[in-house]
Protein backbone atom coordinates (compact mmCIF):
# COMPACT_ATOMS: atom_id res chain seq x y z
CA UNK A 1 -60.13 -75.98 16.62
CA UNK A 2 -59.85 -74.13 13.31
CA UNK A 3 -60.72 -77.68 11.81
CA UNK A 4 -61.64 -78.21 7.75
CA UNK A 5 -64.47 -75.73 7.88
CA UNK A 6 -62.44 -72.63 9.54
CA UNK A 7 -63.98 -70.13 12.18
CA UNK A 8 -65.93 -67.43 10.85
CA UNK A 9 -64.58 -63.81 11.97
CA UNK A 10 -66.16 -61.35 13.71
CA UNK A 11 -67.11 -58.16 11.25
CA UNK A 12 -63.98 -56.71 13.20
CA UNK A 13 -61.90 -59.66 11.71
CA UNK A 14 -60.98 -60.77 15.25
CA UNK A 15 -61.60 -64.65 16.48
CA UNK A 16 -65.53 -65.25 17.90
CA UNK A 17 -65.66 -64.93 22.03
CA UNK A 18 -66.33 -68.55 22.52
CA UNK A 19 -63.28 -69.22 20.41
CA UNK A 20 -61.42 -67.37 22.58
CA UNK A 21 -62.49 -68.17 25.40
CA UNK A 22 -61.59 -71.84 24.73
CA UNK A 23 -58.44 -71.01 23.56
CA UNK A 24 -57.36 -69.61 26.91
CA UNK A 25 -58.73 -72.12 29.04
CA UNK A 26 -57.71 -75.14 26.60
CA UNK A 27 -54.12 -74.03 26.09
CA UNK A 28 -53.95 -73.17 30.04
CA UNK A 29 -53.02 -69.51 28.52
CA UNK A 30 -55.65 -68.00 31.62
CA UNK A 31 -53.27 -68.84 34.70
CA UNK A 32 -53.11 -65.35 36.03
CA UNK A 33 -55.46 -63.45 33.83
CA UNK A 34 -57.89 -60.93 35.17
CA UNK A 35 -61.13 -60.51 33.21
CA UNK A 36 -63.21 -62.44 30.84
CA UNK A 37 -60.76 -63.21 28.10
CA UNK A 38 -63.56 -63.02 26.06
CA UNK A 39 -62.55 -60.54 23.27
CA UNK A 40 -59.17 -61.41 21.30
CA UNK A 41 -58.57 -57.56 21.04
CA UNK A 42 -58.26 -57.50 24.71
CA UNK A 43 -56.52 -60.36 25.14
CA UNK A 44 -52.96 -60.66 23.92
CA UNK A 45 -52.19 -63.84 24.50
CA UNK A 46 -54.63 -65.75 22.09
CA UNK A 47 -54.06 -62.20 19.83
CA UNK A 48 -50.68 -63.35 19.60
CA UNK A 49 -51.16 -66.89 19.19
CA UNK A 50 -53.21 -66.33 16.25
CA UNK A 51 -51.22 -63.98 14.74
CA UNK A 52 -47.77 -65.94 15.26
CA UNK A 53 -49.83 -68.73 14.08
CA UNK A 54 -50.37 -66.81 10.33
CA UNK A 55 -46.79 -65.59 10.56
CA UNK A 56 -45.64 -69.85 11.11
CA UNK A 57 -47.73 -70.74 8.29
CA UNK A 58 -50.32 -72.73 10.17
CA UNK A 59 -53.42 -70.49 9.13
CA UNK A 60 -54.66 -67.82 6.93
CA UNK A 61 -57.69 -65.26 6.22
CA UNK A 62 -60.09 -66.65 3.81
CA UNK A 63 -63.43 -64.69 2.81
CA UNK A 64 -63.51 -63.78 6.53
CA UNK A 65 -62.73 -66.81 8.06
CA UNK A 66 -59.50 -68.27 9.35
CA UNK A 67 -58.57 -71.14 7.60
CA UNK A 68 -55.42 -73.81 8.10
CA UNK A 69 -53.26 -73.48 5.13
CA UNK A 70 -52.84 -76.15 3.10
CA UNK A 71 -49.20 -77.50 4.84
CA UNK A 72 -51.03 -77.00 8.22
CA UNK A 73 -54.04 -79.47 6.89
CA UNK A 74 -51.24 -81.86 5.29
CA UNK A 75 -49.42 -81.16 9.30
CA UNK A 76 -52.63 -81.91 11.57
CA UNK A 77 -51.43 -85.74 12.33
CA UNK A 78 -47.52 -85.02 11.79
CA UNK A 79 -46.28 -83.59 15.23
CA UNK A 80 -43.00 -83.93 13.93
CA UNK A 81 -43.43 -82.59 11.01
CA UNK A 82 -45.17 -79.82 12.85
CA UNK A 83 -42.24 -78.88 14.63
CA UNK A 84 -40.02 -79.03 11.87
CA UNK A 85 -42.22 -76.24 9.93
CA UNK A 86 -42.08 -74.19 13.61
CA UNK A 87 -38.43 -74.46 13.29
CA UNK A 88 -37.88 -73.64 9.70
CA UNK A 89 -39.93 -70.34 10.04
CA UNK A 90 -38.89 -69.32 13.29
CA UNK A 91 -37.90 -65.89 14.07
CA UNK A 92 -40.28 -64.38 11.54
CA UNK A 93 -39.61 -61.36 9.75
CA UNK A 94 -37.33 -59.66 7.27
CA UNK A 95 -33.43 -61.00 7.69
CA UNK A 96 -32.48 -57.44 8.35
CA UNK A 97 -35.29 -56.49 11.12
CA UNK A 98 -34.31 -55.75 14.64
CA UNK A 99 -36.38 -58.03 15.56
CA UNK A 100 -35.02 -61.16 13.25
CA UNK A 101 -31.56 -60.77 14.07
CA UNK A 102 -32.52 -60.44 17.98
CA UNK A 103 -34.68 -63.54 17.55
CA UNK A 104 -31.78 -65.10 16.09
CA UNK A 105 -29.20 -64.46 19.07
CA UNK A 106 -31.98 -65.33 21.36
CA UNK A 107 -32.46 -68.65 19.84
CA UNK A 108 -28.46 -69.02 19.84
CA UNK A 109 -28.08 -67.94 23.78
CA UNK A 110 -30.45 -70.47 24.05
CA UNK A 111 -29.05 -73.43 22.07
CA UNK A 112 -26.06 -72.61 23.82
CA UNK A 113 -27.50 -73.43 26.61
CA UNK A 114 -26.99 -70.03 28.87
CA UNK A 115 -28.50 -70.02 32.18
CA UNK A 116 -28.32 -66.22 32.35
CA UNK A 117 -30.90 -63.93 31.33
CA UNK A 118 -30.72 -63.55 27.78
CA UNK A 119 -31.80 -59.88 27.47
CA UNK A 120 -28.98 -58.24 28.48
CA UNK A 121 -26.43 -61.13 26.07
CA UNK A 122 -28.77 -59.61 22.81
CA UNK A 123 -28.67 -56.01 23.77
CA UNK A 124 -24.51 -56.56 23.76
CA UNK A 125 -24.44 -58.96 20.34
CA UNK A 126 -27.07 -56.18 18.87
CA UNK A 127 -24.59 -53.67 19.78
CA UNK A 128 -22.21 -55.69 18.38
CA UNK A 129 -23.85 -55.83 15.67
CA UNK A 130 -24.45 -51.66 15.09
CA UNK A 131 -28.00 -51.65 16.29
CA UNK A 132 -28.50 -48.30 18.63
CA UNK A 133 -31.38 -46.62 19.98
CA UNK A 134 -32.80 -43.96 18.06
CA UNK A 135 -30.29 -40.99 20.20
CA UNK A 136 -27.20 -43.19 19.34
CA UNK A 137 -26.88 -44.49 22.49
CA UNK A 138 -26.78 -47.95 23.37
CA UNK A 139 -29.32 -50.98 23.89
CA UNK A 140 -30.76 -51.49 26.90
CA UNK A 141 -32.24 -55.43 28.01
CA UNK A 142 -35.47 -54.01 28.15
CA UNK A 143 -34.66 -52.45 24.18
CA UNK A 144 -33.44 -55.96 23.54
CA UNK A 145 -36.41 -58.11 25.68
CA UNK A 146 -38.77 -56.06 23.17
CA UNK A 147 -36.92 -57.20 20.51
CA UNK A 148 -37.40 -60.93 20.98
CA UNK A 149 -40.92 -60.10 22.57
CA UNK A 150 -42.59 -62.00 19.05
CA UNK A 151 -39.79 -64.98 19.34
CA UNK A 152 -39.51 -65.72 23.10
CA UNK A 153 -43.59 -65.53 23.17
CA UNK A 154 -43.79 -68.34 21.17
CA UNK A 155 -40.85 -69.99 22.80
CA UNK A 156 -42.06 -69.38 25.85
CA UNK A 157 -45.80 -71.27 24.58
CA UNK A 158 -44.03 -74.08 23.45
CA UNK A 159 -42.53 -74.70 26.58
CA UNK A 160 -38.92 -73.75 26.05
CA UNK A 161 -38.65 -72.29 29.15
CA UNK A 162 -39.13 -72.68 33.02
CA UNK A 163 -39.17 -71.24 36.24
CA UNK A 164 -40.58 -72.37 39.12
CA UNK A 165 -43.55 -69.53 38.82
CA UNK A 166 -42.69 -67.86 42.39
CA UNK A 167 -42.73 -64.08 41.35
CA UNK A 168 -40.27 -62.44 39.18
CA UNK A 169 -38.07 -65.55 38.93
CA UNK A 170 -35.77 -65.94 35.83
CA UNK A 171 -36.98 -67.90 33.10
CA UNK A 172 -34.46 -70.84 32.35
CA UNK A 173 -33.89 -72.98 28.94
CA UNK A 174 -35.63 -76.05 29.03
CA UNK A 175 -33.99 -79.28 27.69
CA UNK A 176 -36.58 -79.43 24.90
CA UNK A 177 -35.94 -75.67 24.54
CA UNK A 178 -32.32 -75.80 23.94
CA UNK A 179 -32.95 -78.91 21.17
CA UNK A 180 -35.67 -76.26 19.40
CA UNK A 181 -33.49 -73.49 19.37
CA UNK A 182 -30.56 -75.46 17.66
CA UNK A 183 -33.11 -76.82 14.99
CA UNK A 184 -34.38 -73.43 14.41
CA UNK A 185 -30.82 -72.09 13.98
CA UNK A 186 -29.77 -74.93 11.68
CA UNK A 187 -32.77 -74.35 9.02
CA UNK A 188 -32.47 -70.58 9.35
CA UNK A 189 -33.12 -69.28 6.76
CA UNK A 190 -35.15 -71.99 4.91
């Protein structure tokens, strides 16, 4: 949708309503959503998508638009390839970010193949590790599923995991999940 020409930003720098509007309907991203999902601001998932889209280097800011960079123009007919660059810059961030290394177990628990909830596995390996909450005291899941919150978001939007959708049900690896996740880890870092 960005295309050759880019999408002009709203003054607030945020992605036009229509835009967004097609991105949740188009990528199925509305299942469940109350409201218009008309303003990226207020709605996170096509916030995040964009910005986890920058982060991948698939697009950029340009003169207040947002433009495909130029490996995401060279990409736009080269799934493979396009999944290759997901891989190489998957988790984003600084090596020695909370968030990095917990992206990294995640992606590990889940080329491993674990059919347990992760959370709690890269709270322990974090701990492991000499990561502690602020009072010393040890990390929680819920410390750890923030953590991953940037890595497993895009995991989950790529379809590397399932569940059968009734409730609160446990996400599980898919097979394509488990294949992405040991890519990922064998390009980190590139």
């Amino acid at each position: 949708r960005v295309g050759a020409e880019g999408i002009k930003l709203t003054g607030a720098g945020h992605l036009p309503p229509a835009d967004v509007q097609a991105a949740m309907t188009e990528l199925q991203l509305d299942e469940g959503w109350i409201g218009k999902a008309n303003r990226e601001a207020m709605t996170p998932p096509v916030l995040h998508l964009r910005e986890s889209a920058m982060k991948l280097g698939l697009l950029h800011r340009y003169h207040g638009s947002l433009m495909l960079t130029p490996r995401a123009r060279r990409l736009r007919g080269d799934p493979v390839g396009l999944w290759w660059q997901l891989a190489e810059r998957m988790p984003f961030g600084p090596a020695d970010s909370i968030e990095t290394q917990a992206g990294l177990m995640l992606l590990a628990v889940i080329a491993a193949g674990v059919p347990d909830d992760p959370d709690p596995i890269v709270a322990r390996l974090l701990g492991a590790i000499g990561w502690v909450c602020a009072d010393d005291t040890r990390l929680t899941s819920t410390e750890a599923g923030i953590a991953v919150y940037n890595t497993a978001t895009v995991l989950r939007q790529m379809g590397a995991f399932s569940s059968s959708g009734r409730g609160f049900e446990r996400e599980r690896p898919t097979p394509d999940g488990i294949t992405f996740a040991r890519a990922t880890l064998q390009t980190w870092p590139a």
